[in-house]
PDB file of N, CA and C in Angstrom:
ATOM      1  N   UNK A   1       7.167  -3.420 -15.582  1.00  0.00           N
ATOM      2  CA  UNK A   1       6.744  -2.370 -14.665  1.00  0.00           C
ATOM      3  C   UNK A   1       5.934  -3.010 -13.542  1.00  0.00           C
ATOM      4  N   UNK A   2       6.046  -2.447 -12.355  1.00  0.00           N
ATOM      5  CA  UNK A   2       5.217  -2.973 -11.291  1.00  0.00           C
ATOM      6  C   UNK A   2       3.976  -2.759 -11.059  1.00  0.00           C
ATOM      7  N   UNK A   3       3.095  -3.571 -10.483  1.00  0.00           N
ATOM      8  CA  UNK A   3       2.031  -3.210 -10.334  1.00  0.00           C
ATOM      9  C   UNK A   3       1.672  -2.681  -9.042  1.00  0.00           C
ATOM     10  N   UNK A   4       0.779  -1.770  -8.844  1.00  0.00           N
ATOM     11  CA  UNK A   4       0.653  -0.946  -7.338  1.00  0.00           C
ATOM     12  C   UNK A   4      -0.538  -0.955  -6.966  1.00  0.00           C
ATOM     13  N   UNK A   5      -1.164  -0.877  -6.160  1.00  0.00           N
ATOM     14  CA  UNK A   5      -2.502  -0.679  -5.081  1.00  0.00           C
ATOM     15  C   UNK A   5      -2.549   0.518  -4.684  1.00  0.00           C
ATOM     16  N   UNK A   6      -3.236   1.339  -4.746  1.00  0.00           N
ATOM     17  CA  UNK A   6      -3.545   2.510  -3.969  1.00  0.00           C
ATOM     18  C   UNK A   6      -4.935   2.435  -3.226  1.00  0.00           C
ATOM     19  N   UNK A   7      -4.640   2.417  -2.089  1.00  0.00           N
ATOM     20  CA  UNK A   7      -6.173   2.551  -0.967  1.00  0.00           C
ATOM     21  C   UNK A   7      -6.512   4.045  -0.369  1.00  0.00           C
ATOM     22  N   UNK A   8      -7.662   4.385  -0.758  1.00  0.00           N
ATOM     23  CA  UNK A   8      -8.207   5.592   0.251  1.00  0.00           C
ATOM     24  C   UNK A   8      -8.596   4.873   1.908  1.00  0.00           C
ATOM     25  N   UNK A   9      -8.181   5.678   2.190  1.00  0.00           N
ATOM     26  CA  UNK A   9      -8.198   5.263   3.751  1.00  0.00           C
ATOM     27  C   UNK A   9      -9.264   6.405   4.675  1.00  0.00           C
ATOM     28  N   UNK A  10      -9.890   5.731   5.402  1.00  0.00           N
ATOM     29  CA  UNK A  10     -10.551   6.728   6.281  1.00  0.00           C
ATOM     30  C   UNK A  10     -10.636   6.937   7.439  1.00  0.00           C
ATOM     31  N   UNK A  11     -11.224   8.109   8.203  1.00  0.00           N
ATOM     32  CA  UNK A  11     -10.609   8.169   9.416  1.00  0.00           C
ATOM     33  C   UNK A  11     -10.721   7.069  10.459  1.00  0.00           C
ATOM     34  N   UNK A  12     -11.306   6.413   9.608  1.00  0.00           N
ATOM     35  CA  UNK A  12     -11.680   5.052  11.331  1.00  0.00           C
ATOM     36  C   UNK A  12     -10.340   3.934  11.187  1.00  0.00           C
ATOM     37  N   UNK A  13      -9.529   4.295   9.504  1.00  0.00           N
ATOM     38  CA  UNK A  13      -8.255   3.512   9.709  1.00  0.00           C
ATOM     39  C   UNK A  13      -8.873   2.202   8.520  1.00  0.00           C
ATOM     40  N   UNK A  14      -9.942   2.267   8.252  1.00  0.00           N
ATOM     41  CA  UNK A  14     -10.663   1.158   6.877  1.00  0.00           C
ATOM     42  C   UNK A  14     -10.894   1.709   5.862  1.00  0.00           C
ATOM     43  N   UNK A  15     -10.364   1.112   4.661  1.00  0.00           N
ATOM     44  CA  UNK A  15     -10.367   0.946   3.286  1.00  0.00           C
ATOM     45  C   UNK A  15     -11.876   1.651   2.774  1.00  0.00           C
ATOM     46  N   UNK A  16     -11.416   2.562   2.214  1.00  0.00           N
ATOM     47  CA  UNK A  16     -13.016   3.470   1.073  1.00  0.00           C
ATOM     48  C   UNK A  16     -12.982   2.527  -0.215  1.00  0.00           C
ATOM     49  N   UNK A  17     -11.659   2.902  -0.402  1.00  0.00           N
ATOM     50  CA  UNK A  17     -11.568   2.537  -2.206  1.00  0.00           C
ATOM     51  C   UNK A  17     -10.417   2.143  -2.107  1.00  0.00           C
ATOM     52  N   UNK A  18     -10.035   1.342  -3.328  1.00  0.00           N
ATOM     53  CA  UNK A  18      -8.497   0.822  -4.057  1.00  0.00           C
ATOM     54  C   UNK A  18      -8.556   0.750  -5.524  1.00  0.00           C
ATOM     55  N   UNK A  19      -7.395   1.281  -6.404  1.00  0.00           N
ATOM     56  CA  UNK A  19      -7.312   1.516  -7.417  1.00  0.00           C
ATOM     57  C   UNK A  19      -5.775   0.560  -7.726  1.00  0.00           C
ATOM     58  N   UNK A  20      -6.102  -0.374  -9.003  1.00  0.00           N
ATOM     59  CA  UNK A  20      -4.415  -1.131  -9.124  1.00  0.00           C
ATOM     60  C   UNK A  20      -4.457   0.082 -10.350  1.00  0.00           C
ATOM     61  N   UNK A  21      -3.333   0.009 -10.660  1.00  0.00           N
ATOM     62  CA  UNK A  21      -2.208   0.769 -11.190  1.00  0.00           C
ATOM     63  C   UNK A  21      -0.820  -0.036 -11.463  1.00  0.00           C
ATOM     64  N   UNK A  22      -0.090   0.138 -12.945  1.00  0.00           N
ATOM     65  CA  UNK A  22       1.293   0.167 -12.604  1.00  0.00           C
ATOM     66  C   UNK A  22       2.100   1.165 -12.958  1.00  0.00           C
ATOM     67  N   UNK A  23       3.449   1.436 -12.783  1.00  0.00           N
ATOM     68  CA  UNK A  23       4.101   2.077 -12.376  1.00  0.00           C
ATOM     69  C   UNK A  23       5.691   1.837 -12.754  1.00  0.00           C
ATOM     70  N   UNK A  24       6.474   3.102 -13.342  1.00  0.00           N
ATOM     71  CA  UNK A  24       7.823   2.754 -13.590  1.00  0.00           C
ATOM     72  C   UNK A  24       8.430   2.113 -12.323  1.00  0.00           C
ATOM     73  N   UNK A  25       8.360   2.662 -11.402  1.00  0.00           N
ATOM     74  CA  UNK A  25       9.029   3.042 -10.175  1.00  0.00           C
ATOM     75  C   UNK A  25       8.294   3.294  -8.988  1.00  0.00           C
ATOM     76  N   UNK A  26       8.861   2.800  -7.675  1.00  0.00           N
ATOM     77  CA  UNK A  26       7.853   3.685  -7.009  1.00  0.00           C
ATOM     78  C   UNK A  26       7.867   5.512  -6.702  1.00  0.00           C
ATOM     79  N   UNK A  27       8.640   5.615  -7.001  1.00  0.00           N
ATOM     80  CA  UNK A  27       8.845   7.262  -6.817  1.00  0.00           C
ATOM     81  C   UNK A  27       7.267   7.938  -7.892  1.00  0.00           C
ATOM     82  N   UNK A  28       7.360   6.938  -9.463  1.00  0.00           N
ATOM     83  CA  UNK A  28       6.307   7.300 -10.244  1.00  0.00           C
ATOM     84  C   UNK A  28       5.129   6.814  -9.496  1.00  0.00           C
ATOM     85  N   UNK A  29       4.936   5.679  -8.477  1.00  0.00           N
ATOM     86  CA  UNK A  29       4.049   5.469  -8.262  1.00  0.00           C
ATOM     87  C   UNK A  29       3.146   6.593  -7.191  1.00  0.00           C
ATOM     88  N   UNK A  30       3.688   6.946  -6.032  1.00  0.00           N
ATOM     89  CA  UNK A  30       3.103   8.130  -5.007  1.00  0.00           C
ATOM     90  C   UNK A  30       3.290   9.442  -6.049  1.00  0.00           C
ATOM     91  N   UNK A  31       3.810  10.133  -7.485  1.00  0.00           N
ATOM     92  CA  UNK A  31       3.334  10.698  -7.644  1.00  0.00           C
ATOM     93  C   UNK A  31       1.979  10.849  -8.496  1.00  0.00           C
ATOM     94  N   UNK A  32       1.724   9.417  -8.739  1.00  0.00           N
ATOM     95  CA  UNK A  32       0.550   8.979  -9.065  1.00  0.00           C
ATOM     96  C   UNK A  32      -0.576   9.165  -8.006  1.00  0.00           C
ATOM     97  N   UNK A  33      -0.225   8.674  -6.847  1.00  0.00           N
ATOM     98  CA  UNK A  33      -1.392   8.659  -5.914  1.00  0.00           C
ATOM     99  C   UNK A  33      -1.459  10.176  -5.434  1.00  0.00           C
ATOM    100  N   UNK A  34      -0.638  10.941  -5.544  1.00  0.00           N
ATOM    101  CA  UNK A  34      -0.880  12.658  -4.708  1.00  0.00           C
ATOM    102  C   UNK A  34      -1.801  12.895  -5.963  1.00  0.00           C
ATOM    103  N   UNK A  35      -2.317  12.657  -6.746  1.00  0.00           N
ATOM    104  CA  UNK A  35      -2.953  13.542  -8.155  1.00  0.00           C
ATOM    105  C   UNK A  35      -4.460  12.728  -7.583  1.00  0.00           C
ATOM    106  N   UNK A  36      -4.737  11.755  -7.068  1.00  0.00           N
ATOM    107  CA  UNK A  36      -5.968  10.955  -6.266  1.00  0.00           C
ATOM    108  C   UNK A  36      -6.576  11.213  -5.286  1.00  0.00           C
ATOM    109  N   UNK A  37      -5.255  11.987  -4.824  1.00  0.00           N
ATOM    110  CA  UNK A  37      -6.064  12.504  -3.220  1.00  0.00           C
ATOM    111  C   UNK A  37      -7.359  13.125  -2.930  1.00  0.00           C
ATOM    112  N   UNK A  38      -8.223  13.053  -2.066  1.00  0.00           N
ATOM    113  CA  UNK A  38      -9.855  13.623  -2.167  1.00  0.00           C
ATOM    114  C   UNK A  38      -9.951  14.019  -1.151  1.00  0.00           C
ATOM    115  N   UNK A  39      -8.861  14.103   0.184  1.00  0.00           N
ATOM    116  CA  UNK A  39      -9.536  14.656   1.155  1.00  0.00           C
ATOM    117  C   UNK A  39      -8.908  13.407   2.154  1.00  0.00           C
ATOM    118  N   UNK A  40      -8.528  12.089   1.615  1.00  0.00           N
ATOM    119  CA  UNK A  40      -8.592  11.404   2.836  1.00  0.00           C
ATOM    120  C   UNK A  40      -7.059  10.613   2.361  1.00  0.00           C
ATOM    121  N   UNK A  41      -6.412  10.004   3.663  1.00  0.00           N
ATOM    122  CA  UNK A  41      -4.806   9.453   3.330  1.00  0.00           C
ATOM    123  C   UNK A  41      -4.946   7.997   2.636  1.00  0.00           C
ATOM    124  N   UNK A  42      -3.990   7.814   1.462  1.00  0.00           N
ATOM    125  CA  UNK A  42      -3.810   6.856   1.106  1.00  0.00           C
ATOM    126  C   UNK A  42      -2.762   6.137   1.397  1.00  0.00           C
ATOM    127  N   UNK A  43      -2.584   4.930   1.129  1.00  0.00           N
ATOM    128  CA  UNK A  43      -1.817   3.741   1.143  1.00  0.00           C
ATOM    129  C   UNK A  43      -1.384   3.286  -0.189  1.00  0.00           C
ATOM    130  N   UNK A  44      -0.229   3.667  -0.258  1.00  0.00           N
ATOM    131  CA  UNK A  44       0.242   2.595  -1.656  1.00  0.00           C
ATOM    132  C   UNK A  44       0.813   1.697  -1.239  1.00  0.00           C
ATOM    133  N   UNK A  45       0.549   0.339  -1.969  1.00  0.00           N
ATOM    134  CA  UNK A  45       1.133  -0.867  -1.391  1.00  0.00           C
ATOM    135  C   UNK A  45       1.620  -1.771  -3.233  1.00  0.00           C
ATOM    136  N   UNK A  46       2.511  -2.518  -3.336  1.00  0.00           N
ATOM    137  CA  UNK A  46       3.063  -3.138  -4.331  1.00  0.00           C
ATOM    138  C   UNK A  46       3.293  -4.405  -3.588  1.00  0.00           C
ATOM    139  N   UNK A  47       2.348  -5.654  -4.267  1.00  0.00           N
ATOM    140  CA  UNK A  47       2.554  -6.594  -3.511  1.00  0.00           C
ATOM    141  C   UNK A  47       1.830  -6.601  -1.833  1.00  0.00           C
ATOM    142  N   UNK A  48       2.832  -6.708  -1.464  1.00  0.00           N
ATOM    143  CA  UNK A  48       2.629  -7.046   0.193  1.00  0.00           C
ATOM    144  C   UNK A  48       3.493  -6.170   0.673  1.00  0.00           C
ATOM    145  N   UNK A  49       4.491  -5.278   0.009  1.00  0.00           N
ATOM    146  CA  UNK A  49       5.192  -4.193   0.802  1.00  0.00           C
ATOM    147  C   UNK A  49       3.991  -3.015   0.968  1.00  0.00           C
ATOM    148  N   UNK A  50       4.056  -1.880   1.948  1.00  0.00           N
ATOM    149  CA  UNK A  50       3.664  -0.932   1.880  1.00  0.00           C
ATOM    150  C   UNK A  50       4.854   0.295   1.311  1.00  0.00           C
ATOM    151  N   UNK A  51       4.368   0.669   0.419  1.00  0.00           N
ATOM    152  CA  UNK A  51       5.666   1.787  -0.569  1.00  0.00           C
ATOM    153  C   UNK A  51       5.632   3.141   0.559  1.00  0.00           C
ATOM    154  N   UNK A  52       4.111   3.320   0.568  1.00  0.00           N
ATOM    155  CA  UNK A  52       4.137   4.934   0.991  1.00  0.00           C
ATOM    156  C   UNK A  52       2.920   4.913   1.927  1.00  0.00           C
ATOM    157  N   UNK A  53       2.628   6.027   3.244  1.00  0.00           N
ATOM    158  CA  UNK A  53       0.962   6.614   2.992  1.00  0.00           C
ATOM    159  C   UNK A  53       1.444   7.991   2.748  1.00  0.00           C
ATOM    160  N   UNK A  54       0.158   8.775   2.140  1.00  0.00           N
ATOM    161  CA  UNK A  54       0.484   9.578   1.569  1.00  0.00           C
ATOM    162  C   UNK A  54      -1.008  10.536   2.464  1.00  0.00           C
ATOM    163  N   UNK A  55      -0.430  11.642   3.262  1.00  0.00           N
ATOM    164  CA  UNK A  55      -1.416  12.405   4.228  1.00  0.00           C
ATOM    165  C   UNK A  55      -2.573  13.127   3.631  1.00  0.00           C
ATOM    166  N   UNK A  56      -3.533  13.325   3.216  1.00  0.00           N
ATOM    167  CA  UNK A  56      -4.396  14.354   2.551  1.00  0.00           C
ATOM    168  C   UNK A  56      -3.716  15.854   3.912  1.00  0.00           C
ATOM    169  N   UNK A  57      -4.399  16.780   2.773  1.00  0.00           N
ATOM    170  CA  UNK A  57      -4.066  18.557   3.711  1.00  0.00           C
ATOM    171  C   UNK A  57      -5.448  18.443   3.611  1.00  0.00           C
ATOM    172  N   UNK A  58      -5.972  19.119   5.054  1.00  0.00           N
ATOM    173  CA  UNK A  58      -7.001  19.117   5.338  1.00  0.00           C
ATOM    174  C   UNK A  58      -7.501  20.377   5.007  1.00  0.00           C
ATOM    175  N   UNK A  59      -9.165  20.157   4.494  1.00  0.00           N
ATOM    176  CA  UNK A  59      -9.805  21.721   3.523  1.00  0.00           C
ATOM    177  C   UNK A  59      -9.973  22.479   4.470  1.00  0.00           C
ATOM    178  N   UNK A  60      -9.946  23.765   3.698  1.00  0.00           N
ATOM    179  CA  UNK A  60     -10.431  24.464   4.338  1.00  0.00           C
ATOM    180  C   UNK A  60     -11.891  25.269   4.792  1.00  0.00           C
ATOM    181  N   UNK A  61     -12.311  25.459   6.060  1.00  0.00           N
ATOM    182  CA  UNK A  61     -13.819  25.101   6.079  1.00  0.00           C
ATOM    183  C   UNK A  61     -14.317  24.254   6.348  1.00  0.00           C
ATOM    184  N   UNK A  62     -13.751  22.927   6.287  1.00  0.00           N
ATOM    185  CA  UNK A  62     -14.453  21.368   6.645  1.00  0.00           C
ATOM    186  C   UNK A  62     -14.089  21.304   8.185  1.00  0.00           C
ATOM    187  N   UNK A  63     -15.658  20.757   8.851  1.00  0.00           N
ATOM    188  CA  UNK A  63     -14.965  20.968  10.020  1.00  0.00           C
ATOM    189  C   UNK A  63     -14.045  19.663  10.495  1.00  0.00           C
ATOM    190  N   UNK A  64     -13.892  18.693   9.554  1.00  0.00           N
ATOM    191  CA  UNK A  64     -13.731  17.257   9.731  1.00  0.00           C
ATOM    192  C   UNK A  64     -12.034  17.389   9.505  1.00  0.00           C
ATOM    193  N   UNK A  65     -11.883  18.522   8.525  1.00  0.00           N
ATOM    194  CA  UNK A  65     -10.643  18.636   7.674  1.00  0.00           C
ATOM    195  C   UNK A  65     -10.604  17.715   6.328  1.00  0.00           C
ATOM    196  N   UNK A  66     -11.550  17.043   6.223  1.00  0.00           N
ATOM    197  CA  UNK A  66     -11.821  15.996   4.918  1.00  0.00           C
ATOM    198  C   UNK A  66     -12.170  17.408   3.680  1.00  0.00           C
ATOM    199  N   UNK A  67     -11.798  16.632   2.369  1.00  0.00           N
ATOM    200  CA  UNK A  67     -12.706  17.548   1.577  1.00  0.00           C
ATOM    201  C   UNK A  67     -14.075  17.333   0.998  1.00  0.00           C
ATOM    202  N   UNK A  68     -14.843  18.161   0.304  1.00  0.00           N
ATOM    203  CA  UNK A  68     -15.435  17.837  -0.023  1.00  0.00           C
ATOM    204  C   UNK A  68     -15.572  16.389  -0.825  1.00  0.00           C
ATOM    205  N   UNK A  69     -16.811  15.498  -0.711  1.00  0.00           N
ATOM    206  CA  UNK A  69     -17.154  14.250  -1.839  1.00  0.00           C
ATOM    207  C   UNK A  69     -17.597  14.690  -3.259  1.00  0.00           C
ATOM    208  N   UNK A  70     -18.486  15.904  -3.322  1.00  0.00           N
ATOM    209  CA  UNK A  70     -18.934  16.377  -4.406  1.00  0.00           C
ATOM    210  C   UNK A  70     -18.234  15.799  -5.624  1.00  0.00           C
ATOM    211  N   UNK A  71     -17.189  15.659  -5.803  1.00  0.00           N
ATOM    212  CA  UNK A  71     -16.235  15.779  -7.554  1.00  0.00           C
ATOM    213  C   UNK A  71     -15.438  14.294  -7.269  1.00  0.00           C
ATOM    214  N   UNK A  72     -15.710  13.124  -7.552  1.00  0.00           N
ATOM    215  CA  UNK A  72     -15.593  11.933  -7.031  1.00  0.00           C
ATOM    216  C   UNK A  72     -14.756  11.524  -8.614  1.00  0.00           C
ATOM    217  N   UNK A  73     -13.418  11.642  -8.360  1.00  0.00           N
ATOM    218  CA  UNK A  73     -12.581  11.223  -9.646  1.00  0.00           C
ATOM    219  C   UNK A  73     -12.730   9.494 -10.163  1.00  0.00           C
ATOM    220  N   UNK A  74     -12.516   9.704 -11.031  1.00  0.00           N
ATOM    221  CA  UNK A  74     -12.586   7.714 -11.397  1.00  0.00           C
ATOM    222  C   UNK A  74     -11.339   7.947 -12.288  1.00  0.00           C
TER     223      UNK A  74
END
């Protein structure tokens, strides 16, 4: 199975966080990273390819469109 990178990305376009992970597939892998999402777009990368970014939906109420930090998954 492959191994994957997932980066939170922020609006200035630089790295928050990265989580390795592996993965059947990449199809298993981005539906891995949509269950991560917090508000801000990620990057899955395997290796040195980039697989996916994956857009956050922006909250509602935020005036940033970010979501809340409050509930910070690990």
């Amino acid at each position: 199975m492959p191994g994957y990178c997932a980066s939170t990305v922020g609006p200035d376009g630089y790295v928050i966080t990265s989580r390795a992970f592996v993965a059947a597939d990449d199809d298993d892998a981005i539906v891995w990273v949509k269950q991560f999402i917090d508000g801000y777009d990620m990057a899955l990368w395997t290796q040195a390819r980039l697989v996916a970014r994956v857009k956050a939906a922006p909250a509602l109420g935020s005036p940033h469109g970010a979501a809340s930090r409050a509930c910070v998954r690990t």
